[in-house]
N, C-alpha and C. Protein backbone atom coordinates (compact mmCIF):
# COMPACT_ATOMS: atom_id res chain seq x y z
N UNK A 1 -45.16 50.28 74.66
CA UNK A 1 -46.41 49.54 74.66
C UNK A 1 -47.59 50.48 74.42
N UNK A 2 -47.67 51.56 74.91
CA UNK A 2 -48.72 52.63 74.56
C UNK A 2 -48.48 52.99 73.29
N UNK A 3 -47.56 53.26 72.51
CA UNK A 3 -47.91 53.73 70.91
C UNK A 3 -47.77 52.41 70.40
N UNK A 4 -47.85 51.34 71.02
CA UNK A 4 -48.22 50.19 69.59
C UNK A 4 -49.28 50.34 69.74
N UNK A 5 -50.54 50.59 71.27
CA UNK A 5 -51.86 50.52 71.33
C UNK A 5 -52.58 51.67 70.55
N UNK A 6 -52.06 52.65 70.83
CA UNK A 6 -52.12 54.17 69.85
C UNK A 6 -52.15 53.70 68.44
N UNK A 7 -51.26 53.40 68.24
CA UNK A 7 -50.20 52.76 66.31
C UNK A 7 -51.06 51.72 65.59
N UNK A 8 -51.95 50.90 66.47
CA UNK A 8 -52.26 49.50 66.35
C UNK A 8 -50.95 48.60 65.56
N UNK A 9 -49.76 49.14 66.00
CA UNK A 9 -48.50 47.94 65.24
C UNK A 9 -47.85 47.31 66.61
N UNK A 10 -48.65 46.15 66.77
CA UNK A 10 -48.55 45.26 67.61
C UNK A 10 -47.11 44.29 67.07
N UNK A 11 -46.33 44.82 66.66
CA UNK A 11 -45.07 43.43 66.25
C UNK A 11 -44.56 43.20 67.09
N UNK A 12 -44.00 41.93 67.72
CA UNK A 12 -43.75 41.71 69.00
C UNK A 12 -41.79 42.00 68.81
N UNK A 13 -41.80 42.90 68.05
CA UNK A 13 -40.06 43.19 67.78
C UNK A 13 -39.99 44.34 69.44
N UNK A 14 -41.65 45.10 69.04
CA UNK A 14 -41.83 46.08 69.80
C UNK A 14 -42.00 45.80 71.04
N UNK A 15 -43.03 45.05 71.81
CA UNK A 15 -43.20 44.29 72.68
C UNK A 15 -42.54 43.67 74.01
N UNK A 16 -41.67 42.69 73.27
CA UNK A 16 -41.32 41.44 73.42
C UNK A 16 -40.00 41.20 73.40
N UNK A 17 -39.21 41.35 74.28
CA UNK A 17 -37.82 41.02 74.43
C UNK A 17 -37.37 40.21 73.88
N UNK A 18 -37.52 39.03 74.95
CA UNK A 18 -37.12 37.66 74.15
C UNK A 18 -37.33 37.13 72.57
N UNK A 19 -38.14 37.88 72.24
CA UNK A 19 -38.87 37.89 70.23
C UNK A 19 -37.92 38.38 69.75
N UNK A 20 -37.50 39.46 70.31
CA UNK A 20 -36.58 40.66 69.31
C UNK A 20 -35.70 40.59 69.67
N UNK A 21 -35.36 39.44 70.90
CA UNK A 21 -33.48 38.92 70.83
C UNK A 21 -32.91 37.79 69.75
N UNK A 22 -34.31 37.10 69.89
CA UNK A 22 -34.23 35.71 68.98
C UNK A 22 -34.43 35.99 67.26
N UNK A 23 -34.81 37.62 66.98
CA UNK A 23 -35.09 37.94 65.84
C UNK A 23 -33.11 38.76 65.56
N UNK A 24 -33.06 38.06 64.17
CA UNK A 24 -31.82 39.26 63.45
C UNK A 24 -31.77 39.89 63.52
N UNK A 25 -31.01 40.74 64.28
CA UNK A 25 -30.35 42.79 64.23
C UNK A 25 -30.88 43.00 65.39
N UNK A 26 -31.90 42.14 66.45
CA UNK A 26 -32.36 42.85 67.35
C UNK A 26 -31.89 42.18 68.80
N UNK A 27 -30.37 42.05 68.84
CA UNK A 27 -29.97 41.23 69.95
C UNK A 27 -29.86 41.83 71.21
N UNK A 28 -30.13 43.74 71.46
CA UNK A 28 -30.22 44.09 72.92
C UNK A 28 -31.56 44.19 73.05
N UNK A 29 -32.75 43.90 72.71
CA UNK A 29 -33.95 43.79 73.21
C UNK A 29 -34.76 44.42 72.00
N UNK A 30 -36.05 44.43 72.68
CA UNK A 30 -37.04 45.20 72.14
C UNK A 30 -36.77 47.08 71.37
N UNK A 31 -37.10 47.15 70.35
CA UNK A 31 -36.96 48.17 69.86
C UNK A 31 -38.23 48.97 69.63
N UNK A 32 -37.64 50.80 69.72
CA UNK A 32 -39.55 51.79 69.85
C UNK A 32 -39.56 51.55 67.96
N UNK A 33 -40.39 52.06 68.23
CA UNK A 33 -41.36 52.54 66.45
C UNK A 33 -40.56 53.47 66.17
N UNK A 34 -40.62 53.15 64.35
CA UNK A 34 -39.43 54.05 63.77
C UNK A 34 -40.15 55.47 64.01
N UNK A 35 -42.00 55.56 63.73
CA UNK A 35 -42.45 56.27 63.79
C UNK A 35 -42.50 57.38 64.96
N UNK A 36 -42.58 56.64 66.59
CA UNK A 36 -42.47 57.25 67.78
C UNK A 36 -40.92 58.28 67.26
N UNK A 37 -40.02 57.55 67.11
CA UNK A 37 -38.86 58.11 67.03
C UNK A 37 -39.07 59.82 66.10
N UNK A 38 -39.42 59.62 64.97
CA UNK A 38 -40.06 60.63 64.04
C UNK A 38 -40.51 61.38 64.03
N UNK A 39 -41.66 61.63 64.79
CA UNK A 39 -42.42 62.32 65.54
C UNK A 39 -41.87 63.27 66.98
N UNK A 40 -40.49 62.72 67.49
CA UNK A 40 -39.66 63.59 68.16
C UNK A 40 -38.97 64.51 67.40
N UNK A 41 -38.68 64.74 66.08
CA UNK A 41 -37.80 65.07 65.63
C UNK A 41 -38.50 67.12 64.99
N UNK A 42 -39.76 67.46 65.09
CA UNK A 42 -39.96 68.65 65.05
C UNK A 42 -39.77 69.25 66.21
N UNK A 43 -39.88 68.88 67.48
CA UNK A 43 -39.37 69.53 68.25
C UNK A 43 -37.83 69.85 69.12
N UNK A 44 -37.26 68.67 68.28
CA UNK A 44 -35.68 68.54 68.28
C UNK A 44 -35.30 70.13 67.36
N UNK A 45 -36.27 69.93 66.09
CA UNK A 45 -35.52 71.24 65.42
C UNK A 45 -35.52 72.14 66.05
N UNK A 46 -36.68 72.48 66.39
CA UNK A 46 -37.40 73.99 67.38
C UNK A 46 -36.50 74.28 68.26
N UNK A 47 -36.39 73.25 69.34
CA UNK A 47 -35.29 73.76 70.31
C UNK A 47 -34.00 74.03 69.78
N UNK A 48 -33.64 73.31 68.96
CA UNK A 48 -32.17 73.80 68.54
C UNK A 48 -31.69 74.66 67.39
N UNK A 49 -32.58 74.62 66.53
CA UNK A 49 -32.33 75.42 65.22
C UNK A 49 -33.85 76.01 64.80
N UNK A 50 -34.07 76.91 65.35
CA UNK A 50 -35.93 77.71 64.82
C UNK A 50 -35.22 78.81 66.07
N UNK A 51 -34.95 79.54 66.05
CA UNK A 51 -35.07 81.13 66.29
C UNK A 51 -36.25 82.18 66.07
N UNK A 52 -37.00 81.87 66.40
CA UNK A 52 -38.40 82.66 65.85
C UNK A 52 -39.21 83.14 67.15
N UNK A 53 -39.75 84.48 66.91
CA UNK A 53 -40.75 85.11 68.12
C UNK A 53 -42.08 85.31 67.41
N UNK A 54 -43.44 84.97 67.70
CA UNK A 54 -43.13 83.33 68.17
C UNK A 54 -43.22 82.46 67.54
N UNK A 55 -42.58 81.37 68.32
CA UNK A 55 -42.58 80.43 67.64
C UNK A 55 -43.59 79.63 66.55
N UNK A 56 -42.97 78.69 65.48
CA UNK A 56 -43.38 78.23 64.76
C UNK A 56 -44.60 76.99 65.43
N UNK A 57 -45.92 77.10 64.64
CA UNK A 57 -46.96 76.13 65.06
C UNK A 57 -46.47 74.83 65.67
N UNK A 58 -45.73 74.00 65.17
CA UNK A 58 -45.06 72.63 65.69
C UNK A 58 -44.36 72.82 67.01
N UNK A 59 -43.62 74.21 67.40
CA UNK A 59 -43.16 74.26 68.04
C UNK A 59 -43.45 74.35 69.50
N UNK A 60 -45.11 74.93 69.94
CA UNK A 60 -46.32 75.01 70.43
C UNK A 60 -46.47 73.48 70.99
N UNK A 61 -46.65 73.16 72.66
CA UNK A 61 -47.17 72.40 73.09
C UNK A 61 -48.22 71.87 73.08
N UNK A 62 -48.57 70.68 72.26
CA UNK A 62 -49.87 70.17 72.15
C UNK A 62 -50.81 71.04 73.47
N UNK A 63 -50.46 70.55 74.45
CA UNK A 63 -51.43 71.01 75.63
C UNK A 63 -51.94 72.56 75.40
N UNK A 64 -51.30 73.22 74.55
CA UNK A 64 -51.83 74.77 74.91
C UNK A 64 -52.72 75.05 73.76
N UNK A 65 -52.58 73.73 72.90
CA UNK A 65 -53.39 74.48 72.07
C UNK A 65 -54.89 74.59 72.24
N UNK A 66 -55.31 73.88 72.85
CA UNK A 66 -57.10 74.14 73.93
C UNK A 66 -57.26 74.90 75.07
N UNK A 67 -56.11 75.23 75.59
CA UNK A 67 -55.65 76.30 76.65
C UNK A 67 -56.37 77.42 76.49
């Protein structure tokens, strides 16, 4: 519910259980944003495959970078 408000993609696939049971392909509930999902995936690399001292910019916790 916070990255549809973030996203402004209010589809109630996202939302809304009962919508996105009664909708095709989405019969265990509500599903995240393909995008949320996407956006995990640079720091999936980092931890597992980036070997680097130091690390690569993406790899860097938002929070430190005003630190």
């Amino acid at each position: 519910a916070a990255y549809a408000g973030v996203s402004g993609d209010r589809n109630p696939v996202h939302l809304d259980d009962a919508f996105a049971r009664g909708t095709g392909g989405f019969q265990r509930g509500r599903v995240v944003h393909g995008m949320l999902v996407a956006s995990l995936f640079p720091a999936l690399i980092a931890s597992h495959f980036v070997r680097s001292s130091p690390p690569p910019l993406f790899a860097i916790s938002p929070s430190s970078w005003w630190a």
